[in-house]
PDB file of N, CA and C in Angstrom:
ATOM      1  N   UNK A   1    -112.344  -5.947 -10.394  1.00  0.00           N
ATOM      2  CA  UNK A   1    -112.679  -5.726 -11.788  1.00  0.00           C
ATOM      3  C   UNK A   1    -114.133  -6.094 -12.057  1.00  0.00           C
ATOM      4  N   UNK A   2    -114.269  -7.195 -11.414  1.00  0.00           N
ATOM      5  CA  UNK A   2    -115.615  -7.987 -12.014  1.00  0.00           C
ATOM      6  C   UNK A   2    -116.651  -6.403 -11.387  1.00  0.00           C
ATOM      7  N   UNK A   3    -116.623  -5.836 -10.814  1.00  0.00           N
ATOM      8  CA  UNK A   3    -117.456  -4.604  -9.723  1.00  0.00           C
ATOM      9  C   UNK A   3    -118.098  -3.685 -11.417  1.00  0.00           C
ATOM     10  N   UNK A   4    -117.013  -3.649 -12.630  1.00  0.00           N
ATOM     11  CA  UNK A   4    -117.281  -3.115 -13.478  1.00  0.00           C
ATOM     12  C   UNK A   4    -118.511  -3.302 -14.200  1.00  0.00           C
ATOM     13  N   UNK A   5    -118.670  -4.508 -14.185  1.00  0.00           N
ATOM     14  CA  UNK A   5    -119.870  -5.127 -14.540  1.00  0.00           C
ATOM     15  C   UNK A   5    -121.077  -4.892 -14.227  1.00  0.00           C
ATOM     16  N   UNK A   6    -121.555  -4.502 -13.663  1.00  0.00           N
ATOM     17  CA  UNK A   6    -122.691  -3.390 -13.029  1.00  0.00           C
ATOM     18  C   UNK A   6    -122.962  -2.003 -13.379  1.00  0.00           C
ATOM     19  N   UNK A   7    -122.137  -1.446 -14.302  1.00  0.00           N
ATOM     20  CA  UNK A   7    -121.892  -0.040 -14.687  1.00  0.00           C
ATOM     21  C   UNK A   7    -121.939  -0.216 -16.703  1.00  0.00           C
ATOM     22  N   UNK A   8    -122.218  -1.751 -16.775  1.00  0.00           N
ATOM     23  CA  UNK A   8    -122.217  -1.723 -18.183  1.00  0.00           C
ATOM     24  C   UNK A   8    -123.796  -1.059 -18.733  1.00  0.00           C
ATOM     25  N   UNK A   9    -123.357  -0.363 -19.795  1.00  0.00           N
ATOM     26  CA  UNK A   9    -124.581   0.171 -20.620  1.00  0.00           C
ATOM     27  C   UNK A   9    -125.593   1.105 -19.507  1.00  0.00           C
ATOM     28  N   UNK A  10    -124.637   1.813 -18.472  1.00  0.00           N
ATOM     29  CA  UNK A  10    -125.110   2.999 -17.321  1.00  0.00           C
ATOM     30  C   UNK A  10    -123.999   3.777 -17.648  1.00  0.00           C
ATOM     31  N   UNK A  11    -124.495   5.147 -17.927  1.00  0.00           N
ATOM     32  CA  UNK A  11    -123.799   6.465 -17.825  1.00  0.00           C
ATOM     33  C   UNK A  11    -122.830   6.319 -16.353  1.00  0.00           C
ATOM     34  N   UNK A  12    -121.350   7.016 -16.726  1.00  0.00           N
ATOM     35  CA  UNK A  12    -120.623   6.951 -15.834  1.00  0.00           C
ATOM     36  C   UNK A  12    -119.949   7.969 -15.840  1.00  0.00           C
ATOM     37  N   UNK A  13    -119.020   8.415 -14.945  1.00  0.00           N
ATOM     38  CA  UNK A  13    -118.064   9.471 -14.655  1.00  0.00           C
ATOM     39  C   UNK A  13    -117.091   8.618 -14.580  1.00  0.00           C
ATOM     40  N   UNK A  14    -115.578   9.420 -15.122  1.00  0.00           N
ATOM     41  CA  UNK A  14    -114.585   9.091 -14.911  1.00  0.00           C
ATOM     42  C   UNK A  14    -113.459  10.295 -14.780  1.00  0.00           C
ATOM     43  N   UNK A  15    -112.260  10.172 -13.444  1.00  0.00           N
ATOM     44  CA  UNK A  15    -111.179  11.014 -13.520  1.00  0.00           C
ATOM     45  C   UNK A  15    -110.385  10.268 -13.669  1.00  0.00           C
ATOM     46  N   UNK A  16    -109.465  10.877 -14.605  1.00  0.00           N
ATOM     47  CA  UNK A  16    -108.013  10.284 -14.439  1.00  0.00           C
ATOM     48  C   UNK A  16    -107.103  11.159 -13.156  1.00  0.00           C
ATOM     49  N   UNK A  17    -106.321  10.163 -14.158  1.00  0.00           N
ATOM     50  CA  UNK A  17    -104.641  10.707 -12.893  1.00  0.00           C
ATOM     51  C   UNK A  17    -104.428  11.813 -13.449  1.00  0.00           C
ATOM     52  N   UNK A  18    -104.807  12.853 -14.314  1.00  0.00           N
ATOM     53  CA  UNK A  18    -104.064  14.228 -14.954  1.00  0.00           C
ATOM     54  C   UNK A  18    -105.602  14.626 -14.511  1.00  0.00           C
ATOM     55  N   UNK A  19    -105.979  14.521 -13.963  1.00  0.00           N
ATOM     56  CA  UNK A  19    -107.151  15.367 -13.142  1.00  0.00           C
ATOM     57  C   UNK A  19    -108.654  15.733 -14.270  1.00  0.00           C
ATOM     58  N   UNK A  20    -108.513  14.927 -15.344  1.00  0.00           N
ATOM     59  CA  UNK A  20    -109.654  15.140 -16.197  1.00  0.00           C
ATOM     60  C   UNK A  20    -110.575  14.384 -15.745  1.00  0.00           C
ATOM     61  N   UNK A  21    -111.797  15.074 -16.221  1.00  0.00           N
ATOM     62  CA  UNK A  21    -113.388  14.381 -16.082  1.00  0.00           C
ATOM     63  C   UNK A  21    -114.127  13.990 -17.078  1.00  0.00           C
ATOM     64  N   UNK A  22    -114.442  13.130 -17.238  1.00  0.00           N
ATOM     65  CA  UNK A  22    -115.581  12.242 -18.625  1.00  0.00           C
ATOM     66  C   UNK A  22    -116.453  11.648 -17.802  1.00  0.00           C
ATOM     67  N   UNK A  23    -117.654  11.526 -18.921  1.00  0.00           N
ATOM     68  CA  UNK A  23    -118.319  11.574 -19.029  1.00  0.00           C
ATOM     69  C   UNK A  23    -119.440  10.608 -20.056  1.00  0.00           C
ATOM     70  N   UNK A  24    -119.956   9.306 -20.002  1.00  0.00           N
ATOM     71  CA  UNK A  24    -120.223   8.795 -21.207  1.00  0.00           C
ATOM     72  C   UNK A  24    -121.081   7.461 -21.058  1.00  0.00           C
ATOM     73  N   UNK A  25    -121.508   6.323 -21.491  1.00  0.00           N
ATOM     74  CA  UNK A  25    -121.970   5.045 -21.032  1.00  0.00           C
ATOM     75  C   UNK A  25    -120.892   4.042 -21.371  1.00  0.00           C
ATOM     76  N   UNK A  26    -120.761   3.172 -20.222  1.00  0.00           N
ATOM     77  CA  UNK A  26    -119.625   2.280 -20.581  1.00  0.00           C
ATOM     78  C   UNK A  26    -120.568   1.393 -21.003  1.00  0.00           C
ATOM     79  N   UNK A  27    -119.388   1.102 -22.520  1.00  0.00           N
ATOM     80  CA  UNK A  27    -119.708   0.023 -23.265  1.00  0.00           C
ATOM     81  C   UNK A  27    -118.851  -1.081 -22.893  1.00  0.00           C
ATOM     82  N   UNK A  28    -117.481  -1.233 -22.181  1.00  0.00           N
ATOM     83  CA  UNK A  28    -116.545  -2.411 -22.249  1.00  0.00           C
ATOM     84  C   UNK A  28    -115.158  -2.314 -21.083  1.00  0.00           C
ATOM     85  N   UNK A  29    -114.888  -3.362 -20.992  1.00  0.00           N
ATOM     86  CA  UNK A  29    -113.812  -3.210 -19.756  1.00  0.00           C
ATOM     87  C   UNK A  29    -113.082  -4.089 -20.316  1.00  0.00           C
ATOM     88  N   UNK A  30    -111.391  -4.683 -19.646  1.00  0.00           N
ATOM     89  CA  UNK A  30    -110.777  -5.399 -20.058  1.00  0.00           C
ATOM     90  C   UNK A  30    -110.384  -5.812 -18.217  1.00  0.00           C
ATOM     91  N   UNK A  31    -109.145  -7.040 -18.374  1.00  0.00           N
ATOM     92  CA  UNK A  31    -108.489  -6.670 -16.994  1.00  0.00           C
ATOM     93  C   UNK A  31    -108.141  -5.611 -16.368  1.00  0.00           C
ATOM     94  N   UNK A  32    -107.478  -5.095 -17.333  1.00  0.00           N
ATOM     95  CA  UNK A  32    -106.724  -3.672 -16.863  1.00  0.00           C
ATOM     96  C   UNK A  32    -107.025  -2.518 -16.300  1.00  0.00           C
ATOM     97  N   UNK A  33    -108.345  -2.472 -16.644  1.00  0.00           N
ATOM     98  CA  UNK A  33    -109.774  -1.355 -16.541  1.00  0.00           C
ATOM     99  C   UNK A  33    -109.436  -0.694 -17.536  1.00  0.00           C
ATOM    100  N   UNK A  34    -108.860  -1.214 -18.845  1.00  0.00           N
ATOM    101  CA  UNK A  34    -109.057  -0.072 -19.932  1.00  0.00           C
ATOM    102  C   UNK A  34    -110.348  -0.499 -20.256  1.00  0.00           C
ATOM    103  N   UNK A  35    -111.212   0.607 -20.347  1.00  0.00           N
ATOM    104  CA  UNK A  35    -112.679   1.008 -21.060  1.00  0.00           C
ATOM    105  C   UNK A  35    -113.140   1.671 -22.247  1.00  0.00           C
ATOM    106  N   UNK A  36    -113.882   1.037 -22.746  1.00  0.00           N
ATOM    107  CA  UNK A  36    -114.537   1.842 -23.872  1.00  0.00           C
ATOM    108  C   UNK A  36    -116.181   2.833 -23.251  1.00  0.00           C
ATOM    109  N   UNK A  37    -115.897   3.917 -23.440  1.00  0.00           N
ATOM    110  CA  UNK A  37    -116.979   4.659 -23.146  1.00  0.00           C
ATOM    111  C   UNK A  37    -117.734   5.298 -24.367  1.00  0.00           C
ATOM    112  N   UNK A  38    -118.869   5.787 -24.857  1.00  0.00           N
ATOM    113  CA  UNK A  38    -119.460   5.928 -25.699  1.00  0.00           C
ATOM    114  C   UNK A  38    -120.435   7.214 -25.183  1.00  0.00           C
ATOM    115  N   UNK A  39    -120.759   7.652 -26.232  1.00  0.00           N
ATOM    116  CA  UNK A  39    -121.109   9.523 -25.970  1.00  0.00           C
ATOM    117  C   UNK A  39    -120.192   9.864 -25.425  1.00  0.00           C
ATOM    118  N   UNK A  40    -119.280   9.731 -24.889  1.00  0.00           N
ATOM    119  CA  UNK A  40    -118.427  10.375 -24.223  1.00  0.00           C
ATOM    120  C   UNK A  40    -118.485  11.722 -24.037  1.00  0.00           C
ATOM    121  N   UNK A  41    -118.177  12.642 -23.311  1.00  0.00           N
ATOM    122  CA  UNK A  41    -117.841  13.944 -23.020  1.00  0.00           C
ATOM    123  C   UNK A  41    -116.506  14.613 -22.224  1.00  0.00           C
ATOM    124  N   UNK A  42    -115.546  15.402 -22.291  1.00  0.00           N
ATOM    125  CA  UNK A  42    -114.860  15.980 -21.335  1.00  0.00           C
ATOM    126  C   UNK A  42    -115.644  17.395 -20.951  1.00  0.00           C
ATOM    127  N   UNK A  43    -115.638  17.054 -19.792  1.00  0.00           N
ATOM    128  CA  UNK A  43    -115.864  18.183 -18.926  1.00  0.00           C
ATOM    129  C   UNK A  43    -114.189  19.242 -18.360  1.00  0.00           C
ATOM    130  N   UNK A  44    -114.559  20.479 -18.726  1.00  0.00           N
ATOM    131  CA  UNK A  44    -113.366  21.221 -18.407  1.00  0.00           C
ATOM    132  C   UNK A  44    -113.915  22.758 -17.582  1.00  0.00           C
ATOM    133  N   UNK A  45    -113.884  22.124 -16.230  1.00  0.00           N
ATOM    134  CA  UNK A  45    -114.539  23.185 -15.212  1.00  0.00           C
ATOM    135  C   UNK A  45    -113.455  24.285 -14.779  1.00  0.00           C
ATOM    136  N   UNK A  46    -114.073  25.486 -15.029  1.00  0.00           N
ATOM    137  CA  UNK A  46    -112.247  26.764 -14.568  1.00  0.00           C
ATOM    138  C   UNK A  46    -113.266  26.749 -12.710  1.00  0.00           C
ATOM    139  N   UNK A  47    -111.913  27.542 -12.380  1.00  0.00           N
ATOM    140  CA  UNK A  47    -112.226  28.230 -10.958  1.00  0.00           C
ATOM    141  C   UNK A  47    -113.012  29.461 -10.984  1.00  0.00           C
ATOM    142  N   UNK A  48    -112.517  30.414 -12.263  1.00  0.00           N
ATOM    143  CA  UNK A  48    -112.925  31.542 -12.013  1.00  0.00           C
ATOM    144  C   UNK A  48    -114.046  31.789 -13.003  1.00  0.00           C
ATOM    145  N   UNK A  49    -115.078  32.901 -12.788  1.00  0.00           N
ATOM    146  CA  UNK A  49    -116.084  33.066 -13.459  1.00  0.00           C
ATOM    147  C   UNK A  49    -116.053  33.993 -14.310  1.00  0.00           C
ATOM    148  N   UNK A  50    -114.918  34.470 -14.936  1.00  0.00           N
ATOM    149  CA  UNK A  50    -114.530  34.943 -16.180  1.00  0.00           C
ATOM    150  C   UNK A  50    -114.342  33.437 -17.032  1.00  0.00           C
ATOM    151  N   UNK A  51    -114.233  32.453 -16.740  1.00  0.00           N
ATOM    152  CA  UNK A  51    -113.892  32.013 -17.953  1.00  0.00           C
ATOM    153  C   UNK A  51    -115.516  30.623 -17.866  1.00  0.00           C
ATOM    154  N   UNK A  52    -115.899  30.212 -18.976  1.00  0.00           N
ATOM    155  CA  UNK A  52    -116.876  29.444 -19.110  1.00  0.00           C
ATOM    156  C   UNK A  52    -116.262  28.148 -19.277  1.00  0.00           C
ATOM    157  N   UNK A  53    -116.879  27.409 -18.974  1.00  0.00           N
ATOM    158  CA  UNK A  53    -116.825  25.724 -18.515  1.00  0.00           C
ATOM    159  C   UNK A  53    -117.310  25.372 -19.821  1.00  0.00           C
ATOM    160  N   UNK A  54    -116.470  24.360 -20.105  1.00  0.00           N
ATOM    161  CA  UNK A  54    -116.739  23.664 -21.602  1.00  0.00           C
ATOM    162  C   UNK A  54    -117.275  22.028 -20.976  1.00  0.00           C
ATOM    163  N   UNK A  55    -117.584  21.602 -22.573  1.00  0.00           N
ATOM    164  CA  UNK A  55    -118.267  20.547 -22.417  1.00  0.00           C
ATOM    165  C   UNK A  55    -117.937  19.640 -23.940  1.00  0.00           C
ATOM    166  N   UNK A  56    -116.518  19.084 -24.506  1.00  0.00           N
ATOM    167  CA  UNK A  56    -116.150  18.588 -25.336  1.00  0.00           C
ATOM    168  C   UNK A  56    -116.844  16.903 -26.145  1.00  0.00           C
ATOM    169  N   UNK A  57    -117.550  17.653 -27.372  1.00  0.00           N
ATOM    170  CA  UNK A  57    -117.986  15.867 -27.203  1.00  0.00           C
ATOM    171  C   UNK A  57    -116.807  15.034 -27.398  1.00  0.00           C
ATOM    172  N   UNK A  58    -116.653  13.776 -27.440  1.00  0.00           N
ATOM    173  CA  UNK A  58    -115.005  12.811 -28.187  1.00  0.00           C
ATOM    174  C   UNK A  58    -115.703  11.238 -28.717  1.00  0.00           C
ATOM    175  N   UNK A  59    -117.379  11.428 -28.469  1.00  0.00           N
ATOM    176  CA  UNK A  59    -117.863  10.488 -29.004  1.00  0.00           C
ATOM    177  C   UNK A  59    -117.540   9.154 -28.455  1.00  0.00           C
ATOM    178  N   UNK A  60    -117.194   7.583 -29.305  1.00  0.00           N
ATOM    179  CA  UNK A  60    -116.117   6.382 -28.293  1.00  0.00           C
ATOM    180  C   UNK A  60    -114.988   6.625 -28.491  1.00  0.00           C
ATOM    181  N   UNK A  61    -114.923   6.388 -26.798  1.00  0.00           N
ATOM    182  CA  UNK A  61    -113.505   6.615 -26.512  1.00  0.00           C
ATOM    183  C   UNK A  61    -113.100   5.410 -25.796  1.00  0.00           C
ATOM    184  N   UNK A  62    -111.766   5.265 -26.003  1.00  0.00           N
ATOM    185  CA  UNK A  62    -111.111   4.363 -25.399  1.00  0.00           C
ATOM    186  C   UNK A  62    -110.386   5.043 -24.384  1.00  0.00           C
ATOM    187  N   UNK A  63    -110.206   4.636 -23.056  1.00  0.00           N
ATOM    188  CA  UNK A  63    -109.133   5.006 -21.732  1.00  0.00           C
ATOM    189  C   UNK A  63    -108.257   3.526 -21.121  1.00  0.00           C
ATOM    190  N   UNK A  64    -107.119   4.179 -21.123  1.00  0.00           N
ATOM    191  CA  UNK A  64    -106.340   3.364 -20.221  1.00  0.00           C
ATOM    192  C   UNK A  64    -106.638   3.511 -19.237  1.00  0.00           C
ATOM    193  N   UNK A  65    -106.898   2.024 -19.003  1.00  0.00           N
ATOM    194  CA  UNK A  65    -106.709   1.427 -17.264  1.00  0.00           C
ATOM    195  C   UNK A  65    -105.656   2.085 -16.163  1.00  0.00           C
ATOM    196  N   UNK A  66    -104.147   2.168 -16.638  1.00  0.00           N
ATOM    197  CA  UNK A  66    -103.370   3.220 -15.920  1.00  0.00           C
ATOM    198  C   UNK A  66    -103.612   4.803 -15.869  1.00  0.00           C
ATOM    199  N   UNK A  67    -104.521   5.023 -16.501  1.00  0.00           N
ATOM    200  CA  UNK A  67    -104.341   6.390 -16.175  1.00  0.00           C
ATOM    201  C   UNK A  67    -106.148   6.542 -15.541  1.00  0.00           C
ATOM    202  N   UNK A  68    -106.732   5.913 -14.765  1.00  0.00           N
ATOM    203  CA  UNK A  68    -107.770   6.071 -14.464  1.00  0.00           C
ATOM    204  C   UNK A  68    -108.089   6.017 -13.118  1.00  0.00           C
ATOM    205  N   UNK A  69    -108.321   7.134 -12.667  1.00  0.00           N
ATOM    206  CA  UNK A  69    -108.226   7.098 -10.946  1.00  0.00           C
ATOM    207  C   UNK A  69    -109.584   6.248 -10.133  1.00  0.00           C
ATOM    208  N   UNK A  70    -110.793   6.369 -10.976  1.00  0.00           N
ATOM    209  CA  UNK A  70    -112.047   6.281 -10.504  1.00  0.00           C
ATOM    210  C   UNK A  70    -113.473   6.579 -11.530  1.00  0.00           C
ATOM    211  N   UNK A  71    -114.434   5.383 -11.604  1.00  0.00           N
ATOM    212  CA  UNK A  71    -115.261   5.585 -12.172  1.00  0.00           C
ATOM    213  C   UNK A  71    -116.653   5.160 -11.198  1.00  0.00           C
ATOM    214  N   UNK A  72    -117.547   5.993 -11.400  1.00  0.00           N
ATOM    215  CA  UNK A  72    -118.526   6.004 -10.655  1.00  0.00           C
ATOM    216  C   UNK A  72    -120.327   6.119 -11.959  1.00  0.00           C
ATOM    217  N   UNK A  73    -120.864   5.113 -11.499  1.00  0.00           N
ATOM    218  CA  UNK A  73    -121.571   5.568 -11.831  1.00  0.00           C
ATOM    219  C   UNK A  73    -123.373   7.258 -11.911  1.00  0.00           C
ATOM    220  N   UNK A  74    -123.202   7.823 -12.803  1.00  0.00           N
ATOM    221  CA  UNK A  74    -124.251   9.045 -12.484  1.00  0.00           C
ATOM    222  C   UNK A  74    -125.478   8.819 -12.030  1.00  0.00           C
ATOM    223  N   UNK A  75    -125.898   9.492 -11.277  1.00  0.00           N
ATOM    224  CA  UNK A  75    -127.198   9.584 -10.580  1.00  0.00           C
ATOM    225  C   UNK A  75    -128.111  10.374 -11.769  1.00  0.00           C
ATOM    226  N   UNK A  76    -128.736  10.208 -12.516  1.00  0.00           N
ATOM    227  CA  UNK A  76    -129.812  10.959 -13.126  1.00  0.00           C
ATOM    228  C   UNK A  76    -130.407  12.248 -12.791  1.00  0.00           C
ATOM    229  N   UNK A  77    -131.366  11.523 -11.533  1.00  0.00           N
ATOM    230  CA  UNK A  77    -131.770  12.326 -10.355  1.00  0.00           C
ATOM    231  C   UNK A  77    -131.230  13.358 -10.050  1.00  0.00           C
ATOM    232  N   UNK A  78    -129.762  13.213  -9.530  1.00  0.00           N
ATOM    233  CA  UNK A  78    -129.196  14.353  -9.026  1.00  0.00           C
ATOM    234  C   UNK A  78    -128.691  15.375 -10.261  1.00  0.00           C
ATOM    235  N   UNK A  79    -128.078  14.561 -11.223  1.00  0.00           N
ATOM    236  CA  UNK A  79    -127.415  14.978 -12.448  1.00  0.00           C
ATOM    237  C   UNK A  79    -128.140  15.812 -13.463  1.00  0.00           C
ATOM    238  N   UNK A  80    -130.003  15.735 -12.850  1.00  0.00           N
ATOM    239  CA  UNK A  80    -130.862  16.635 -13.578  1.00  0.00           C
ATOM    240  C   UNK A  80    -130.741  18.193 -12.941  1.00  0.00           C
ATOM    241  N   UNK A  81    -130.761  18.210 -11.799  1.00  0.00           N
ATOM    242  CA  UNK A  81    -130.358  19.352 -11.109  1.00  0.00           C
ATOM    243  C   UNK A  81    -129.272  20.346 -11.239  1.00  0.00           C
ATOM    244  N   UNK A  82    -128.286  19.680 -11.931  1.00  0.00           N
ATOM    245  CA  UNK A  82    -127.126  20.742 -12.114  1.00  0.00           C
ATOM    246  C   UNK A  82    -126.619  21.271 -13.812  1.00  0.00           C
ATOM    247  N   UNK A  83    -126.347  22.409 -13.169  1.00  0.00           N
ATOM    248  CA  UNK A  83    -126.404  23.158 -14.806  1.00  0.00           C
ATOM    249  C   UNK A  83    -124.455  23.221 -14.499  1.00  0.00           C
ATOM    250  N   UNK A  84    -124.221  22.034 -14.924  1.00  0.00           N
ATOM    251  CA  UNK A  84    -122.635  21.756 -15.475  1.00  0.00           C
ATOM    252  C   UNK A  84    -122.011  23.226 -15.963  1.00  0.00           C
ATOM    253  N   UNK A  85    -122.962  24.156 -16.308  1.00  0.00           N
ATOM    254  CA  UNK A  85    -122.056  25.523 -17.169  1.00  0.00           C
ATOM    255  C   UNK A  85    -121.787  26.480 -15.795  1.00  0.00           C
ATOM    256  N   UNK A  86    -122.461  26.267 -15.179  1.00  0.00           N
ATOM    257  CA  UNK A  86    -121.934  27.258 -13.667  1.00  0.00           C
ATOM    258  C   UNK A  86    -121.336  26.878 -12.781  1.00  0.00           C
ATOM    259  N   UNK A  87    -121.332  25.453 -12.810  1.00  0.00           N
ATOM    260  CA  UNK A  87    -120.239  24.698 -11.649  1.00  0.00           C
ATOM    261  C   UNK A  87    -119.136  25.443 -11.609  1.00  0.00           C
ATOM    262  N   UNK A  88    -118.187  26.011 -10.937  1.00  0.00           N
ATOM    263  CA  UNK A  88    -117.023  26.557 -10.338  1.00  0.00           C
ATOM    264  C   UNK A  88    -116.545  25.458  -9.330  1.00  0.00           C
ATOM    265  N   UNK A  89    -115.182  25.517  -9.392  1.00  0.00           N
ATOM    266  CA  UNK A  89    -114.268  24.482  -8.607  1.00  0.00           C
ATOM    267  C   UNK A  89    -112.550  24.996  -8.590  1.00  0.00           C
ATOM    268  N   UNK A  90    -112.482  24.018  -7.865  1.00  0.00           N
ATOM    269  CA  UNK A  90    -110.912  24.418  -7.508  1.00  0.00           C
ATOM    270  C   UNK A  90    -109.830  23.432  -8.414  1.00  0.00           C
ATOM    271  N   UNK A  91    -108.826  23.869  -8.882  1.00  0.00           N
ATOM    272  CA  UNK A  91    -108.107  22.334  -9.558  1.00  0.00           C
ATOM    273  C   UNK A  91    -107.486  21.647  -8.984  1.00  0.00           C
ATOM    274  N   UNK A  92    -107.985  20.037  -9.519  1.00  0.00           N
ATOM    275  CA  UNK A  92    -107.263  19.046  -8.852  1.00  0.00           C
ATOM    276  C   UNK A  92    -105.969  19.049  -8.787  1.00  0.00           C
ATOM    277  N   UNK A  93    -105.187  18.331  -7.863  1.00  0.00           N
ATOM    278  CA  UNK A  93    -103.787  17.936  -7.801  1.00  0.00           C
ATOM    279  C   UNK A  93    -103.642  16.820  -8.793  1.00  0.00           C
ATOM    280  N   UNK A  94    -102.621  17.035  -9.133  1.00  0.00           N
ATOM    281  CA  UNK A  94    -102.030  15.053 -10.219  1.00  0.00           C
ATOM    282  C   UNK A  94    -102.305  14.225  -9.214  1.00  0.00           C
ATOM    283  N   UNK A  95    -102.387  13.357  -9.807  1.00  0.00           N
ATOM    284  CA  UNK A  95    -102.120  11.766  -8.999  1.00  0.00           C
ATOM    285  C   UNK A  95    -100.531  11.231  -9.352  1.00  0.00           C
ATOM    286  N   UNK A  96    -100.040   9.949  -9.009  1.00  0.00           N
ATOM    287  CA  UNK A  96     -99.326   9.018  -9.091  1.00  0.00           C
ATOM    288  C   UNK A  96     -99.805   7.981  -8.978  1.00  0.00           C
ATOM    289  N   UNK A  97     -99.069   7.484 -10.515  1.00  0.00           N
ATOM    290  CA  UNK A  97     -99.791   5.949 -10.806  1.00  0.00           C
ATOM    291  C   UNK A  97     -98.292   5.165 -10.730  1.00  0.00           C
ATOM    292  N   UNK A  98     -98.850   4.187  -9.411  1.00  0.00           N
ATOM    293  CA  UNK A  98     -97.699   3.278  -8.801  1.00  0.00           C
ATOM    294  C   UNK A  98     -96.503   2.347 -10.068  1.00  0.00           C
ATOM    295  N   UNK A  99     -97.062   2.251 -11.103  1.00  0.00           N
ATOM    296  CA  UNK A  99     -96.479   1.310 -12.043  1.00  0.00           C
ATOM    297  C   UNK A  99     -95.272   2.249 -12.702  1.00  0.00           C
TER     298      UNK A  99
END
């Protein structure tokens, strides 16, 4: 947990276990890893190039700790390079959350 602490007030990525992606600066952690993120964004990437990739603001948000597979913090650098509206991808599988 304490690892969270290094990612405070730095833009981060986050997936959950239902295969979503955000997007936002963490403002707060608890034990649990529920977080408060701020600007937040969902990212909603299709496979196919008929359909366009959204980019939802949700402003602060709060996430449960159980439903959070992984948060990483963004590279700038790299994150200047990509135009998020053309990314194409494949969809994730669910997860299982052990509890």
């Amino acid at each position: 947990m304490s690892s969270l602490k290094e990612f405070l007030e730095k833009k981060v990525r986050v997936i959950t276990t239902d295969a979503r992606l955000f997007e936002g600066t963490l403002q707060g952690f608890d034990n649990s890893t529920n977080v408060i993120i701020n600007n937040c964004i969902e990212r909603l990437i299709y496979p196919d190039e008929q359909d366009d990739n959204q980019e939802i603001p949700l402003g602060l948000y709060l996430m449960r700790g159980g439903n959070i597979v992984c948060i990483g913090e963004v590279d700038d650098t790299i994150e200047a390079d990509i135009d998020w509206m053309k990314v194409k991808g494949e969809t994730l599988k669910g997860t299982k959350n052990p509890l």
